[in-house]
PDB file of N, CA and C in Angstrom:
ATOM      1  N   UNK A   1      11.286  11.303 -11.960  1.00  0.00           N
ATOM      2  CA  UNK A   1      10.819  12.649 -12.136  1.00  0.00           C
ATOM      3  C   UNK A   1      11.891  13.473 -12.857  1.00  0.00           C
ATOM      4  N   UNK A   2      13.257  13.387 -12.304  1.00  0.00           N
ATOM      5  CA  UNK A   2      14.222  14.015 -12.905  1.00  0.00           C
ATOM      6  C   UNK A   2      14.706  13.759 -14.113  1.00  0.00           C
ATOM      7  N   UNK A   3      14.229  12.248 -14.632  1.00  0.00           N
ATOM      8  CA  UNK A   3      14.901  11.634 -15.536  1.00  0.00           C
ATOM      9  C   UNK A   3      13.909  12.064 -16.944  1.00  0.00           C
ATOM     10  N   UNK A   4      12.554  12.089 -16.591  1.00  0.00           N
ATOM     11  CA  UNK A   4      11.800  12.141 -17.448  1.00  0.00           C
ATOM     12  C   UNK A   4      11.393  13.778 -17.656  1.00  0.00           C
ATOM     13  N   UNK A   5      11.820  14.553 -16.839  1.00  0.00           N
ATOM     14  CA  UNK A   5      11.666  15.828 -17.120  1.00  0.00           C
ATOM     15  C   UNK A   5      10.106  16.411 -16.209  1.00  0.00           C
ATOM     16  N   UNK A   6       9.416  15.646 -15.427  1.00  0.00           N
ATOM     17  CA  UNK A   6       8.441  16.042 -15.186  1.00  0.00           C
ATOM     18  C   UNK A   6       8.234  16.832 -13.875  1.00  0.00           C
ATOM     19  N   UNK A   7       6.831  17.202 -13.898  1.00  0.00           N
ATOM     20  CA  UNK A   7       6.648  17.657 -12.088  1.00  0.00           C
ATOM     21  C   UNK A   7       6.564  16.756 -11.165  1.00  0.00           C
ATOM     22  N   UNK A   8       6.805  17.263  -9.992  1.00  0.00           N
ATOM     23  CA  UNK A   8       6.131  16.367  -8.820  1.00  0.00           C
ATOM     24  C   UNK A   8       4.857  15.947  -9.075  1.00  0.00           C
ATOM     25  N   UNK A   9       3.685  16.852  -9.249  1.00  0.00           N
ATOM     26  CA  UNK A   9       2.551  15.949  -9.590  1.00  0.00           C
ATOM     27  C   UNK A   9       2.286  15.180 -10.050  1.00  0.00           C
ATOM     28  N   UNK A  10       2.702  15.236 -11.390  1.00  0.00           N
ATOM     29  CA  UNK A  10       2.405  14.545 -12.979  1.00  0.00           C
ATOM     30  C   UNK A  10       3.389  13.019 -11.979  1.00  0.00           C
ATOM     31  N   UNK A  11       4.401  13.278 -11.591  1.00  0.00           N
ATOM     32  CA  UNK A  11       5.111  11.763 -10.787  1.00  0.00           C
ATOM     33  C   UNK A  11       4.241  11.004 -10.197  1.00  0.00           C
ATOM     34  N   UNK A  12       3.475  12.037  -9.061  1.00  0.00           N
ATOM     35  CA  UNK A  12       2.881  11.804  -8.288  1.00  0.00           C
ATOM     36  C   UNK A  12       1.560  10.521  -8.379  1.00  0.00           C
ATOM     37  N   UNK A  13       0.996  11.398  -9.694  1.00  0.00           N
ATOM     38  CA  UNK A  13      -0.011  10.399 -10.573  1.00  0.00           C
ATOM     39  C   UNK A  13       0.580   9.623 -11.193  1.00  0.00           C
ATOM     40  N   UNK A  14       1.677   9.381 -11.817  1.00  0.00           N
ATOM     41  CA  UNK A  14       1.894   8.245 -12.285  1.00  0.00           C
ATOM     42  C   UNK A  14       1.825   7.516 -10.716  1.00  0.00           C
ATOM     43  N   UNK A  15       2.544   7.275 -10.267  1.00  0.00           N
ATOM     44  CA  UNK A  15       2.864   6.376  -9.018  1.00  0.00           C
ATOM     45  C   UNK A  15       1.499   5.992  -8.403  1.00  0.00           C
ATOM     46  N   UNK A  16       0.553   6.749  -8.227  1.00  0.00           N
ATOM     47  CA  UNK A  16      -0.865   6.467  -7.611  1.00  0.00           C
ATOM     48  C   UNK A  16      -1.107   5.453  -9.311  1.00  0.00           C
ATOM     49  N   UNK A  17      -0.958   6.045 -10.506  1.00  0.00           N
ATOM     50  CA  UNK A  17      -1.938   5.350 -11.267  1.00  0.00           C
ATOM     51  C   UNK A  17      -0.999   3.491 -11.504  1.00  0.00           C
ATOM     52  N   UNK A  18       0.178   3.470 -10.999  1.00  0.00           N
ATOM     53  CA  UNK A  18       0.628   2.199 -10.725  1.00  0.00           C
ATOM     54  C   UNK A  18       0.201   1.629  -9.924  1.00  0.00           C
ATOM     55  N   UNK A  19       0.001   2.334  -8.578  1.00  0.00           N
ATOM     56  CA  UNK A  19      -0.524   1.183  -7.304  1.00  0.00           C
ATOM     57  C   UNK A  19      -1.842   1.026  -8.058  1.00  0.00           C
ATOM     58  N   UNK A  20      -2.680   1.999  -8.248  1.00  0.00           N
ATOM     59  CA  UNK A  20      -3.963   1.550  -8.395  1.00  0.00           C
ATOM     60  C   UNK A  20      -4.249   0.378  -9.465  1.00  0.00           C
ATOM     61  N   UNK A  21      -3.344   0.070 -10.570  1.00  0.00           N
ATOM     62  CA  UNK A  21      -2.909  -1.269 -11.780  1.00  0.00           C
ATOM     63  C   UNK A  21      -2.601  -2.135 -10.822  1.00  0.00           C
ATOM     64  N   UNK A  22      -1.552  -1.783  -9.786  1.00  0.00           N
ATOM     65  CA  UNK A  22      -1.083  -3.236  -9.188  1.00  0.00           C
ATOM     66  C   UNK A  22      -2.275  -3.775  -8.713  1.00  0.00           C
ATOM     67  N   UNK A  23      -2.987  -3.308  -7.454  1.00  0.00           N
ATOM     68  CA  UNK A  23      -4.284  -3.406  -6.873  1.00  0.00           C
ATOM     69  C   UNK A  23      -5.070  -4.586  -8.022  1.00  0.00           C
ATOM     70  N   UNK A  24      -5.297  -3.831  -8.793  1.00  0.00           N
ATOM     71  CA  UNK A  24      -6.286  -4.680 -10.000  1.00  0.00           C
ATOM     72  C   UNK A  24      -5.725  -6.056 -10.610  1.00  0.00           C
ATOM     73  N   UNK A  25      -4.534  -6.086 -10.710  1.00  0.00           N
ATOM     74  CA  UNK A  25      -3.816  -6.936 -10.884  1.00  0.00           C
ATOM     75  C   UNK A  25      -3.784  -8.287  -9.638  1.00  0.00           C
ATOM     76  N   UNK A  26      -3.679  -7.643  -8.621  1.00  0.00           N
ATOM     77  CA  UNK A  26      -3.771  -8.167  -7.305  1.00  0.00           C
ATOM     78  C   UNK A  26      -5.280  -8.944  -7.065  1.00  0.00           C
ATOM     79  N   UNK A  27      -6.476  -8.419  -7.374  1.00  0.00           N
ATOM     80  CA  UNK A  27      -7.359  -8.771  -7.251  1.00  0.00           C
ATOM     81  C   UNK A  27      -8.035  -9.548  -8.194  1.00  0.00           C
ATOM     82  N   UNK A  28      -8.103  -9.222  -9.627  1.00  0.00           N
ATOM     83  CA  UNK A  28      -7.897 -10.392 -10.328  1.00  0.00           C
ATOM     84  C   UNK A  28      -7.294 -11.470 -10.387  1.00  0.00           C
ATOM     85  N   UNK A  29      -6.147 -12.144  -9.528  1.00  0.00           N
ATOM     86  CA  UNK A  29      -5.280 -13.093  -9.160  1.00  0.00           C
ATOM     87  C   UNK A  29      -5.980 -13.583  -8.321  1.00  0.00           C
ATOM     88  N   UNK A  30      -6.616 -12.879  -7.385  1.00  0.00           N
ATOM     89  CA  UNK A  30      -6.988 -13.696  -6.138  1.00  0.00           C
ATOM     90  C   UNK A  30      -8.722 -14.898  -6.851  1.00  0.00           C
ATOM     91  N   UNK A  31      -8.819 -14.169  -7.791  1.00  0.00           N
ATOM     92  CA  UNK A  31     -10.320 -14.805  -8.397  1.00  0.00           C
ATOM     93  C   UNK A  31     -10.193 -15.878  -9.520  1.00  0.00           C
ATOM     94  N   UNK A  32      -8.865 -15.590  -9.932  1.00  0.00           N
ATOM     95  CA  UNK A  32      -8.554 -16.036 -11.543  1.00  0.00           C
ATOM     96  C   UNK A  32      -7.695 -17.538 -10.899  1.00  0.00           C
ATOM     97  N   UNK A  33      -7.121 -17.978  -9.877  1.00  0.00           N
ATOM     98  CA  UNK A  33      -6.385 -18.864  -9.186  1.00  0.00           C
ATOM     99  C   UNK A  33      -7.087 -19.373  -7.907  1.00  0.00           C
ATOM    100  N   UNK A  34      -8.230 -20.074  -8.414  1.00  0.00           N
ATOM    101  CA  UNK A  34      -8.801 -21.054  -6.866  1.00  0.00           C
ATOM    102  C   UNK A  34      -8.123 -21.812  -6.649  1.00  0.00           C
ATOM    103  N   UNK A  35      -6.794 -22.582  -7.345  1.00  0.00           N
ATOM    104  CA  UNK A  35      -6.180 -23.843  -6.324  1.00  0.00           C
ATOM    105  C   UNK A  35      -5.067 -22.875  -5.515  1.00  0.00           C
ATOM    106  N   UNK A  36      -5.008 -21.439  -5.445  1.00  0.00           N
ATOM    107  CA  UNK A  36      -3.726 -21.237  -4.903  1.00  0.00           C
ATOM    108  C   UNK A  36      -4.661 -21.175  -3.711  1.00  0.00           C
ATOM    109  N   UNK A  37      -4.192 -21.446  -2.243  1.00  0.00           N
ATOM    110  CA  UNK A  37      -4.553 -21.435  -0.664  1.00  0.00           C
ATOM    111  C   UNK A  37      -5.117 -19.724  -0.338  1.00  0.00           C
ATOM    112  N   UNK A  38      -6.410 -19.160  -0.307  1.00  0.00           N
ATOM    113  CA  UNK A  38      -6.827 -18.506   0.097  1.00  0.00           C
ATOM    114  C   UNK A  38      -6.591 -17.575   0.727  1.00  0.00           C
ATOM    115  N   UNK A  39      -5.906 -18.494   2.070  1.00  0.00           N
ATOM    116  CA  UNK A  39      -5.372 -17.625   3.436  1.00  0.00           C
ATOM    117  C   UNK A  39      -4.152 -17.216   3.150  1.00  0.00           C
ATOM    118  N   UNK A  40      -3.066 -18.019   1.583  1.00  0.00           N
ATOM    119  CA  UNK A  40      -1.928 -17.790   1.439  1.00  0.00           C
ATOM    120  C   UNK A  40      -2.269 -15.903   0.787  1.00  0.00           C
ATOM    121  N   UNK A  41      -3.113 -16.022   0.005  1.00  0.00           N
ATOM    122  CA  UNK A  41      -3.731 -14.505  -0.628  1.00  0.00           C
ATOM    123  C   UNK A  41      -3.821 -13.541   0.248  1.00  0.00           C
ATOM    124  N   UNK A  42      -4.595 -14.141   1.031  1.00  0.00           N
ATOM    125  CA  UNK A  42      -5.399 -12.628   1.932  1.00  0.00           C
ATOM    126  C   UNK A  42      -3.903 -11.957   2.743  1.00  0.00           C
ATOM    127  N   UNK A  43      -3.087 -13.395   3.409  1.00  0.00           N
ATOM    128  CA  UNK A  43      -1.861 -12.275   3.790  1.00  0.00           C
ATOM    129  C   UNK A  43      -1.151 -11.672   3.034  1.00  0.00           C
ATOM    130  N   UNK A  44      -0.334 -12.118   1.310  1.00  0.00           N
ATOM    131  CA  UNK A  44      -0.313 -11.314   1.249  1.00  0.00           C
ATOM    132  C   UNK A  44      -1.263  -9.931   0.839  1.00  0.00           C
ATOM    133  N   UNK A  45      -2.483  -9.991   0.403  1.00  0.00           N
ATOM    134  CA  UNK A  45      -2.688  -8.875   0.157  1.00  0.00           C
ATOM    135  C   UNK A  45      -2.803  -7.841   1.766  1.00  0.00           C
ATOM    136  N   UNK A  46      -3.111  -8.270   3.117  1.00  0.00           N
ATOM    137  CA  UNK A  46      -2.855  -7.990   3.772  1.00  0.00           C
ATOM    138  C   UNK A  46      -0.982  -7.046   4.339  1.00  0.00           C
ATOM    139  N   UNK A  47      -0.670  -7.656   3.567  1.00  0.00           N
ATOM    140  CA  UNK A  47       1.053  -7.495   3.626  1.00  0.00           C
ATOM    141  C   UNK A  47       1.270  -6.111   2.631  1.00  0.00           C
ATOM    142  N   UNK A  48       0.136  -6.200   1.624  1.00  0.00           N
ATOM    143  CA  UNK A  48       0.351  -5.023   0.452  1.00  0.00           C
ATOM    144  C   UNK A  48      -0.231  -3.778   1.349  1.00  0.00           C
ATOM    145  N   UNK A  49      -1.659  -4.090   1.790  1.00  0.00           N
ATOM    146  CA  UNK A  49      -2.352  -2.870   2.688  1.00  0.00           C
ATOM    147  C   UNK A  49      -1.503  -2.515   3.527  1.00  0.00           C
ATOM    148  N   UNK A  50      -0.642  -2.967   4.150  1.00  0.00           N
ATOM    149  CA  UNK A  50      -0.394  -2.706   5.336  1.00  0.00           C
ATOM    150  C   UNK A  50       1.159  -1.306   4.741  1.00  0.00           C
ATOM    151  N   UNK A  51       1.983  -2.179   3.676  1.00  0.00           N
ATOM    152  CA  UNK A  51       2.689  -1.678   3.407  1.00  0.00           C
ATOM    153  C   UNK A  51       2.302  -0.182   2.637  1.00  0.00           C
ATOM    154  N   UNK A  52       1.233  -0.021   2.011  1.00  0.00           N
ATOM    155  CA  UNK A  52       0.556   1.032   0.794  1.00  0.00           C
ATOM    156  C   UNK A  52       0.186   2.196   2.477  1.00  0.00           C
ATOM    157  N   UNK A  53      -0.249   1.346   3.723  1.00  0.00           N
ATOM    158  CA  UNK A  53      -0.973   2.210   4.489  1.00  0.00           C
ATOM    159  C   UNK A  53       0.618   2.896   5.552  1.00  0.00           C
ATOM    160  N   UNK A  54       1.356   2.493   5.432  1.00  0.00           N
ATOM    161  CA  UNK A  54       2.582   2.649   6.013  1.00  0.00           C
ATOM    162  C   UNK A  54       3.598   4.422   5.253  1.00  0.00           C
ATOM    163  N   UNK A  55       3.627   3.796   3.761  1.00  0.00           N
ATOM    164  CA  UNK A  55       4.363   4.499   3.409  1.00  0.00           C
ATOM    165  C   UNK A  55       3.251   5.790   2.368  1.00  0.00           C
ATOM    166  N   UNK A  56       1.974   5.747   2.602  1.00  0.00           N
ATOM    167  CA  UNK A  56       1.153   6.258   1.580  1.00  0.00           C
ATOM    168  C   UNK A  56       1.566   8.058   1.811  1.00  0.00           C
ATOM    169  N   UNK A  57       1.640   8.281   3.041  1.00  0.00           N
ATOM    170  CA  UNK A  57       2.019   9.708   3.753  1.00  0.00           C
ATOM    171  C   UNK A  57       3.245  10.295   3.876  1.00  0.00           C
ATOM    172  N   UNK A  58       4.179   8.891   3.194  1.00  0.00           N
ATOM    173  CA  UNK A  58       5.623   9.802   3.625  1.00  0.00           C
ATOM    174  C   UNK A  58       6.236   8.203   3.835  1.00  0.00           C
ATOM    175  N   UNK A  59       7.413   8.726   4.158  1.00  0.00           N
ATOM    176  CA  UNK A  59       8.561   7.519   5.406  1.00  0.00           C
ATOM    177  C   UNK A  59       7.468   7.026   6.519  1.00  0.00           C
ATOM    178  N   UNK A  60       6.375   6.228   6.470  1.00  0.00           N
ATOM    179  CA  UNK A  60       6.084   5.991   7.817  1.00  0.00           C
ATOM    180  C   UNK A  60       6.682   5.423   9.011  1.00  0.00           C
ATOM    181  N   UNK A  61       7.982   4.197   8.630  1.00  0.00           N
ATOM    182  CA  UNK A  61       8.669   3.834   9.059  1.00  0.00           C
ATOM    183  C   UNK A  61       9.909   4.304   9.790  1.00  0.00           C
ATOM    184  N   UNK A  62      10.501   4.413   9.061  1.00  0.00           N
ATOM    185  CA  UNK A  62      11.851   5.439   9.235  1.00  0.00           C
ATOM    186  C   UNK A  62      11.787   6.951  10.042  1.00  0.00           C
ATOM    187  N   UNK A  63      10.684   7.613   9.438  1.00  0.00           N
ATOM    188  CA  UNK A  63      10.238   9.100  10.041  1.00  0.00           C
ATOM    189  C   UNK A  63       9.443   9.085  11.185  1.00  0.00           C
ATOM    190  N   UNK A  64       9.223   9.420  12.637  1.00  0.00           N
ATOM    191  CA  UNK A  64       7.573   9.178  13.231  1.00  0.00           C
ATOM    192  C   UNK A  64       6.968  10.199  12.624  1.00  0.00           C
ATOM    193  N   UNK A  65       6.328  10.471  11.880  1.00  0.00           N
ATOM    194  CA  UNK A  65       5.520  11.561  11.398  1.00  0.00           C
ATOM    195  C   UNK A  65       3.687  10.819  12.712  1.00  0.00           C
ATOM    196  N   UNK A  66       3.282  11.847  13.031  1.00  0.00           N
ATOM    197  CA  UNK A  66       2.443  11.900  13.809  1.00  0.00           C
ATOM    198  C   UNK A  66       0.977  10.416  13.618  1.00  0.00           C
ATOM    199  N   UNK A  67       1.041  11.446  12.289  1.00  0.00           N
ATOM    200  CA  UNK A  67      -0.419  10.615  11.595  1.00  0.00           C
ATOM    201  C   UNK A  67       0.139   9.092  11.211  1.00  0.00           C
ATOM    202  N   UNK A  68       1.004   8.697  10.890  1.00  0.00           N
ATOM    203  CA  UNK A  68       1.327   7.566  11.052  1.00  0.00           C
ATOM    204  C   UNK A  68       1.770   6.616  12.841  1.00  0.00           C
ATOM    205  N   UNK A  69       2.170   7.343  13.720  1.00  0.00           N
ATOM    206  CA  UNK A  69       1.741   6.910  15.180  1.00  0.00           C
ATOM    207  C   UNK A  69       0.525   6.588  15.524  1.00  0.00           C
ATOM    208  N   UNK A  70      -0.313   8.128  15.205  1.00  0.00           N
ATOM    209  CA  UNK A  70      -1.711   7.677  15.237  1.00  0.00           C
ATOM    210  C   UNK A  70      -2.805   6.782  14.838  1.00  0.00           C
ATOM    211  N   UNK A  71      -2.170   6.107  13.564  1.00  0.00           N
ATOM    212  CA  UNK A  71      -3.024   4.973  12.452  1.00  0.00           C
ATOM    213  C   UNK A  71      -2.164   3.623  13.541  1.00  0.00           C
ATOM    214  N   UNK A  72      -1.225   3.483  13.696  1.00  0.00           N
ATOM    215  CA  UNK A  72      -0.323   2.176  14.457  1.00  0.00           C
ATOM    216  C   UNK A  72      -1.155   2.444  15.779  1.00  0.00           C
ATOM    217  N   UNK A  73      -1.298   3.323  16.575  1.00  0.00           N
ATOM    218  CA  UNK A  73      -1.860   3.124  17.778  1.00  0.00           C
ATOM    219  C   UNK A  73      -3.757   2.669  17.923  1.00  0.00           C
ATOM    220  N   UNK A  74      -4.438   3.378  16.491  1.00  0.00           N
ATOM    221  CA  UNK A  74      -5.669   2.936  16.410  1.00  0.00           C
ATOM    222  C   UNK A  74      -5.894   1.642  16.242  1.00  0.00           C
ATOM    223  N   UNK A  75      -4.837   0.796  15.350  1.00  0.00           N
ATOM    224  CA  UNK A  75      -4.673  -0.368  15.218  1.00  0.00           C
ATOM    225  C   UNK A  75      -4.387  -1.526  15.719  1.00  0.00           C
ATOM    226  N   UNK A  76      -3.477  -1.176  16.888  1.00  0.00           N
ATOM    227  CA  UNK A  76      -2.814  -2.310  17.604  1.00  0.00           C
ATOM    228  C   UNK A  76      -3.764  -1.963  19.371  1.00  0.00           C
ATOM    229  N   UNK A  77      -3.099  -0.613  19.912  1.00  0.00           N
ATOM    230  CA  UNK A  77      -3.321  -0.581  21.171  1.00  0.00           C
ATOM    231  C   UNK A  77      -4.797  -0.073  21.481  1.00  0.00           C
ATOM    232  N   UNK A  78      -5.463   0.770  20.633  1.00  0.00           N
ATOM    233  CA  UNK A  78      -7.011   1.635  20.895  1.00  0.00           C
ATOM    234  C   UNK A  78      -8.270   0.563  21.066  1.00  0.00           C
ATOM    235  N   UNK A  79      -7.970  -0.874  20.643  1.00  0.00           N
ATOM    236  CA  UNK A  79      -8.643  -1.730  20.303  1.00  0.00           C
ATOM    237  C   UNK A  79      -8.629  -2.403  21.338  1.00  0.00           C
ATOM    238  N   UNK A  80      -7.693  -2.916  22.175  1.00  0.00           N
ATOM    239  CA  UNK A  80      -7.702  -3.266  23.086  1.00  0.00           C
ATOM    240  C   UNK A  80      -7.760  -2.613  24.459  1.00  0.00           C
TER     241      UNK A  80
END
């Protein structure tokens, strides 16, 4: 942002309009490669969701920001 002179937004969209390339990229792989192992795919793309759903709001990790407690607790403990 600093380097290129821009706003937060205009960053902002770039960075969304990368994940959303990777994504496509990601999913075309999974169709374009039948000898690679299936289940080897789905985790990682599982591994990508998880990470995109982690940090999409902020530090989900590092920070407790609320709404990220709340998505980990719907997930793991609400279910059971």
């Amino acid at each position: 942002m600093h380097k290129a002179g821009v706003s937060e937004e205009k960053a902002r969209e770039h960075i969304k309009s990368l994940i959303g390339n990777t994504w496509k990229k990601i999913n075309d792989y999974q169709f374009a490669n039948p000898r690679i192992s299936q289940t080897f795919i789905g985790i990682a793309m599982n591994l990508a969701r998880m990470a995109q759903c982690m940090y999409q709001y902020g530090d989900g990790h590092g920070v407790g920001h609320l709404e990220t407690k709340d998505r980990v607790k719907s997930l793991l403990i609400k279910p059971l």
